[in-house]
Protein backbone atom coordinates (compact mmCIF):
# COMPACT_ATOMS: atom_id res chain seq x y z
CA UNK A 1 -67.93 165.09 147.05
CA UNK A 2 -69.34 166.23 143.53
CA UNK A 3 -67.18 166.25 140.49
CA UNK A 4 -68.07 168.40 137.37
CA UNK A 5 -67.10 166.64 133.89
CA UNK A 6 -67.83 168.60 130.88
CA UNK A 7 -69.87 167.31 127.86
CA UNK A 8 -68.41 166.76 124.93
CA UNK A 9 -69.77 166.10 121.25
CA UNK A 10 -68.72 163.36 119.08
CA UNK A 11 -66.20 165.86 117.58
CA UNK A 12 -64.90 165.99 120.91
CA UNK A 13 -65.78 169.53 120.93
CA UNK A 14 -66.78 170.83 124.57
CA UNK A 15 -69.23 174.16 124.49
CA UNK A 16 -68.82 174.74 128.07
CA UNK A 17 -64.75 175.00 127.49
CA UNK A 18 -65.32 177.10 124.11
CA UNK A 19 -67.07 179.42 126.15
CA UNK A 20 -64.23 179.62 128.71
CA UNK A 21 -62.11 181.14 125.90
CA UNK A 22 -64.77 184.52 125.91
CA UNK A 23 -64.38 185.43 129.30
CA UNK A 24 -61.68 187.60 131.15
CA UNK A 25 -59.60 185.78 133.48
CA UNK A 26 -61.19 187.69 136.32
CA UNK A 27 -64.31 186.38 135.29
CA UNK A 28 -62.49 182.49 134.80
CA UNK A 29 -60.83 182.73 138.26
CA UNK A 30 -64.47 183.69 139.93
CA UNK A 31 -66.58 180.31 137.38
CA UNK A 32 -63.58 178.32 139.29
CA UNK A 33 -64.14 179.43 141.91
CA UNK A 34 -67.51 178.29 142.19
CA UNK A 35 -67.02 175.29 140.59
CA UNK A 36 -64.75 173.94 143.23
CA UNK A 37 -67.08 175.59 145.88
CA UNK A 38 -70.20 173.00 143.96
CA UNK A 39 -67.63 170.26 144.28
CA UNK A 40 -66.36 170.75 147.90
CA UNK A 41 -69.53 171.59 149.37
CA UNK A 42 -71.50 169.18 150.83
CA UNK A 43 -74.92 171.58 151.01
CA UNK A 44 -74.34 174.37 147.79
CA UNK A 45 -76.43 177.57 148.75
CA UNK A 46 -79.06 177.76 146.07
CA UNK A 47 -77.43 181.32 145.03
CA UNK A 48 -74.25 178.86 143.28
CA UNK A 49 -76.61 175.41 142.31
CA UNK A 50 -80.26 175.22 141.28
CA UNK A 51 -82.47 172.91 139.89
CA UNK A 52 -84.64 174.55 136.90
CA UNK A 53 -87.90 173.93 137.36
CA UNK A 54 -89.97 172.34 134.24
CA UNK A 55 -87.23 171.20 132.58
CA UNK A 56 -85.57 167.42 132.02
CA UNK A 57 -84.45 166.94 135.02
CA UNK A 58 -81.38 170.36 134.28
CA UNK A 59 -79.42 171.98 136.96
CA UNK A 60 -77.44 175.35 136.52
CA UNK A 61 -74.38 176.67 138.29
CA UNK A 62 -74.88 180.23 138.74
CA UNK A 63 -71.72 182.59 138.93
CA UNK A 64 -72.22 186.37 139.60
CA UNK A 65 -69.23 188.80 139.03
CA UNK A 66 -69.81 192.25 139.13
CA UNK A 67 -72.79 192.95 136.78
CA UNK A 68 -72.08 189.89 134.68
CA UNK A 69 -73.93 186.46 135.22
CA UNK A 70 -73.03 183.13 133.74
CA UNK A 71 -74.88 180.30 134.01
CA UNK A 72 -73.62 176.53 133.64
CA UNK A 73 -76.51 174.20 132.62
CA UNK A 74 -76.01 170.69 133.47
CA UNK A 75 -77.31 167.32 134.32
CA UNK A 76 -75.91 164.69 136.81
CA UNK A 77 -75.06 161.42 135.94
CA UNK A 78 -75.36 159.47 138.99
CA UNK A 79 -75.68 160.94 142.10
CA UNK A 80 -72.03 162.72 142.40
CA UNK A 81 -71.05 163.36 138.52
CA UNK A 82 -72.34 167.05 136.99
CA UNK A 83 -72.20 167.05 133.28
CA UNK A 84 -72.00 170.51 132.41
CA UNK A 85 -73.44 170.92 128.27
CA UNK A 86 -74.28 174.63 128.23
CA UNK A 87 -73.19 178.06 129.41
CA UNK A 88 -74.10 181.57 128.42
CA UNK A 89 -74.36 184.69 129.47
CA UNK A 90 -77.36 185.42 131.31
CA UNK A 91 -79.15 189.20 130.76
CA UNK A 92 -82.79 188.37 131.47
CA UNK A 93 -84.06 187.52 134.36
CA UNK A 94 -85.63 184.22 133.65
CA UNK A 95 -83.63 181.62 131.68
CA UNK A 96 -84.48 181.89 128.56
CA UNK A 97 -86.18 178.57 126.97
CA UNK A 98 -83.88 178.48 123.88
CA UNK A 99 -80.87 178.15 125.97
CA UNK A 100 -83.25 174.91 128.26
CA UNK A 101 -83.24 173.73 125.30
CA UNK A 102 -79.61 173.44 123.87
CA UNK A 103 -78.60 172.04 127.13
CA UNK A 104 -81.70 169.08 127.06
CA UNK A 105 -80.55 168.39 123.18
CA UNK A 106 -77.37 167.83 124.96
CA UNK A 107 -77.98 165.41 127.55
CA UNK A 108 -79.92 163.82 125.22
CA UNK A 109 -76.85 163.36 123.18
CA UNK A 110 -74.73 162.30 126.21
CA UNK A 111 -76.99 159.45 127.16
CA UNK A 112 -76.72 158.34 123.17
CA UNK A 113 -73.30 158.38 123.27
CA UNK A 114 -73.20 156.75 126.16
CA UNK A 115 -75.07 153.80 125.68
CA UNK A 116 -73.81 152.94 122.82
């Protein structure tokens, strides 16, 4: 069983729960629901959990509700943990690079804190 943990930077300042606070709570209650379905699962349909392709190593959690998408970009630490660093709102159809980027500046920072 997976479990998602949420980055957080040395401010102790989580994006991914910052962005939380902009969505409706329809839009909350349908990101929870597919987080629990990514932890609970033990095969996630590619439509809810994808690895991105030419990136460091990044994973998103996709959520679709109604005409809104949301992506979750993440890492895992080990082979059970997700560390989710990023989230936006997705309105193109390929993910754009600036966002790959925040979230690898992320894990970057995650593995600094980390080790040290």
């Amino acid at each position: 069983m997976r479990k998602i943990n949420f980055y957080k930077t040395l401010r102790n300042k989580s994006p991914v729960e910052n962005f939380f606070e902009t969505l409706s709570k329809k839009h909350l209650e349908k990101v929870f629901w597919v987080f629990d379905l990514v932890e609970e699962t033990k095969q996630v349909p590619k439509e809810y959990l994808k690895k991105l392709v030419n990136t460091d190593d990044l994973w998103e959690i996709r959520v679709q509700h109604g005409s809104n998408a949301f992506r979750f970009l993440g890492f895992f630490d080990g082979a059970e943990i997700i560390i989710l660093n990023h989230a936006f709102t997705k309105k193109t159809q390929k993910t754009p690079s600036k966002e790959i980027k925040i979230a690898e500046q992320r894990k970057q920072d995650y593995h600094n804190q980390k080790g040290s």
